[in-house]
Protein backbone atom coordinates (compact mmCIF):
# COMPACT_ATOMS: atom_id res chain seq x y z
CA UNK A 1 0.00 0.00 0.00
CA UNK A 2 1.03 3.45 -1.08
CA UNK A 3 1.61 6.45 1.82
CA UNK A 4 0.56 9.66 0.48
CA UNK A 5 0.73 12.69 2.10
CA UNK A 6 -0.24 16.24 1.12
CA UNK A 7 1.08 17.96 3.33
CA UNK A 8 -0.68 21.87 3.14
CA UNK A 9 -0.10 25.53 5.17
CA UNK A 10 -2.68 26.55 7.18
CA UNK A 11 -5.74 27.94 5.09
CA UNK A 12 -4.19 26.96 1.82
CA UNK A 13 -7.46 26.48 -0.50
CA UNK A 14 -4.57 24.49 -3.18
CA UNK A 15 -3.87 22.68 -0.32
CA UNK A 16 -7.75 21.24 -0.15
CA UNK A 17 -7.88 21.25 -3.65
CA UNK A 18 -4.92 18.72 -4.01
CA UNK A 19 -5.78 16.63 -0.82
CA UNK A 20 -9.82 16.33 -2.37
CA UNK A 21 -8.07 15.58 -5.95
CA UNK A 22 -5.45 12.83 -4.68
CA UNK A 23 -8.82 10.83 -3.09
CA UNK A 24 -10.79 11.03 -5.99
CA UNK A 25 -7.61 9.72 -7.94
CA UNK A 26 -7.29 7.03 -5.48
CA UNK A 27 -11.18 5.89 -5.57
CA UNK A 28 -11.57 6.33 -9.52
CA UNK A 29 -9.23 4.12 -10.44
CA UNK A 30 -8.66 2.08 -7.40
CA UNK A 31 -5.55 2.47 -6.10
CA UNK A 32 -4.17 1.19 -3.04
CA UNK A 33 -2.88 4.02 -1.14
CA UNK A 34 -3.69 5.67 2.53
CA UNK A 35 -4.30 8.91 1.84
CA UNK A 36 -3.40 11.88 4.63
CA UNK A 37 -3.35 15.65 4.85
CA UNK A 38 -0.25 16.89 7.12
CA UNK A 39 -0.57 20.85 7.95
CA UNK A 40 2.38 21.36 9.57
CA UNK A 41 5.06 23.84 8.68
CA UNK A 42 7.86 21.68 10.49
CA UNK A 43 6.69 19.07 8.08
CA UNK A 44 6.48 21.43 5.19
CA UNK A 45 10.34 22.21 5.68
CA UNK A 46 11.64 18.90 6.17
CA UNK A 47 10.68 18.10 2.42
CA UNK A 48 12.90 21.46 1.28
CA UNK A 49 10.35 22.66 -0.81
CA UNK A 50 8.72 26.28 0.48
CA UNK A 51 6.02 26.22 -2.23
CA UNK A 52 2.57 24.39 -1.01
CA UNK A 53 0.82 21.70 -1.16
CA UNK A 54 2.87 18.97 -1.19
CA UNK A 55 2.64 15.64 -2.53
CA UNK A 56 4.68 12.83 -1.00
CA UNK A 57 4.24 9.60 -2.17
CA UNK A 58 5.97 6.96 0.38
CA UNK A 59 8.38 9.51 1.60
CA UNK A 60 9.16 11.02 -1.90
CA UNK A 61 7.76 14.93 -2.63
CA UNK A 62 6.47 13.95 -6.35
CA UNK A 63 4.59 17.46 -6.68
CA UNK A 64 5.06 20.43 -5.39
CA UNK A 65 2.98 23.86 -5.97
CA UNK A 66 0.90 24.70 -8.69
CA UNK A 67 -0.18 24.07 -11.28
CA UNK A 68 -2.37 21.26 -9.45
CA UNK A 69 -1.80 18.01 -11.44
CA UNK A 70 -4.85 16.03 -13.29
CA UNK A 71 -6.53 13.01 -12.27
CA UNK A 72 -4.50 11.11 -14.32
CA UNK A 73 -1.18 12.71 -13.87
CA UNK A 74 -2.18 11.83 -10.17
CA UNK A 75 -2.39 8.15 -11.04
CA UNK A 76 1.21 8.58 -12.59
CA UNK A 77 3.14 10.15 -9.66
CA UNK A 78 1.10 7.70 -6.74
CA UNK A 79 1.88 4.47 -8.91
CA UNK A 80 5.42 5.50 -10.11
């Protein structure tokens, strides 16, 4: 099972957006991945990146910023 984590700033709207888009991704095509949203800023610097959200797929930031990534480029970066 895939860990993913977006990990957000307080009252980041991308933030939701990502975390809502990374579940559908995971329930449309069925992936097998726990999904979590991390809002923490010591959490945010420990990946090195200062632009938010954050994806981190089992420990690796895959995304990071905007523009927010599609459905399916979603399914790439979780299954890679």
């Amino acid at each position: 099972m895939k860990e993913v984590k977006v990990i957000s700033a307080v009252n980041c709207a991308n933030c939701e957006a990502l975390f809502q888009l990374v579940k559908d991704a995971v329930k449309n095509f069925g992936l097998n991945a726990k999904v979590e949203k991390v809002v923490d800023f010591k959490e945010v610097a420990k990946c090195g990146v200062l632009t938010t959200p954050i994806l981190v797929v089992d420990g690796k930031v895959k995304h990071a910023g905007k523009p927010l990534p599609t459905l399916d480029q979603l399914k790439e970066l979780i299954e890679e």
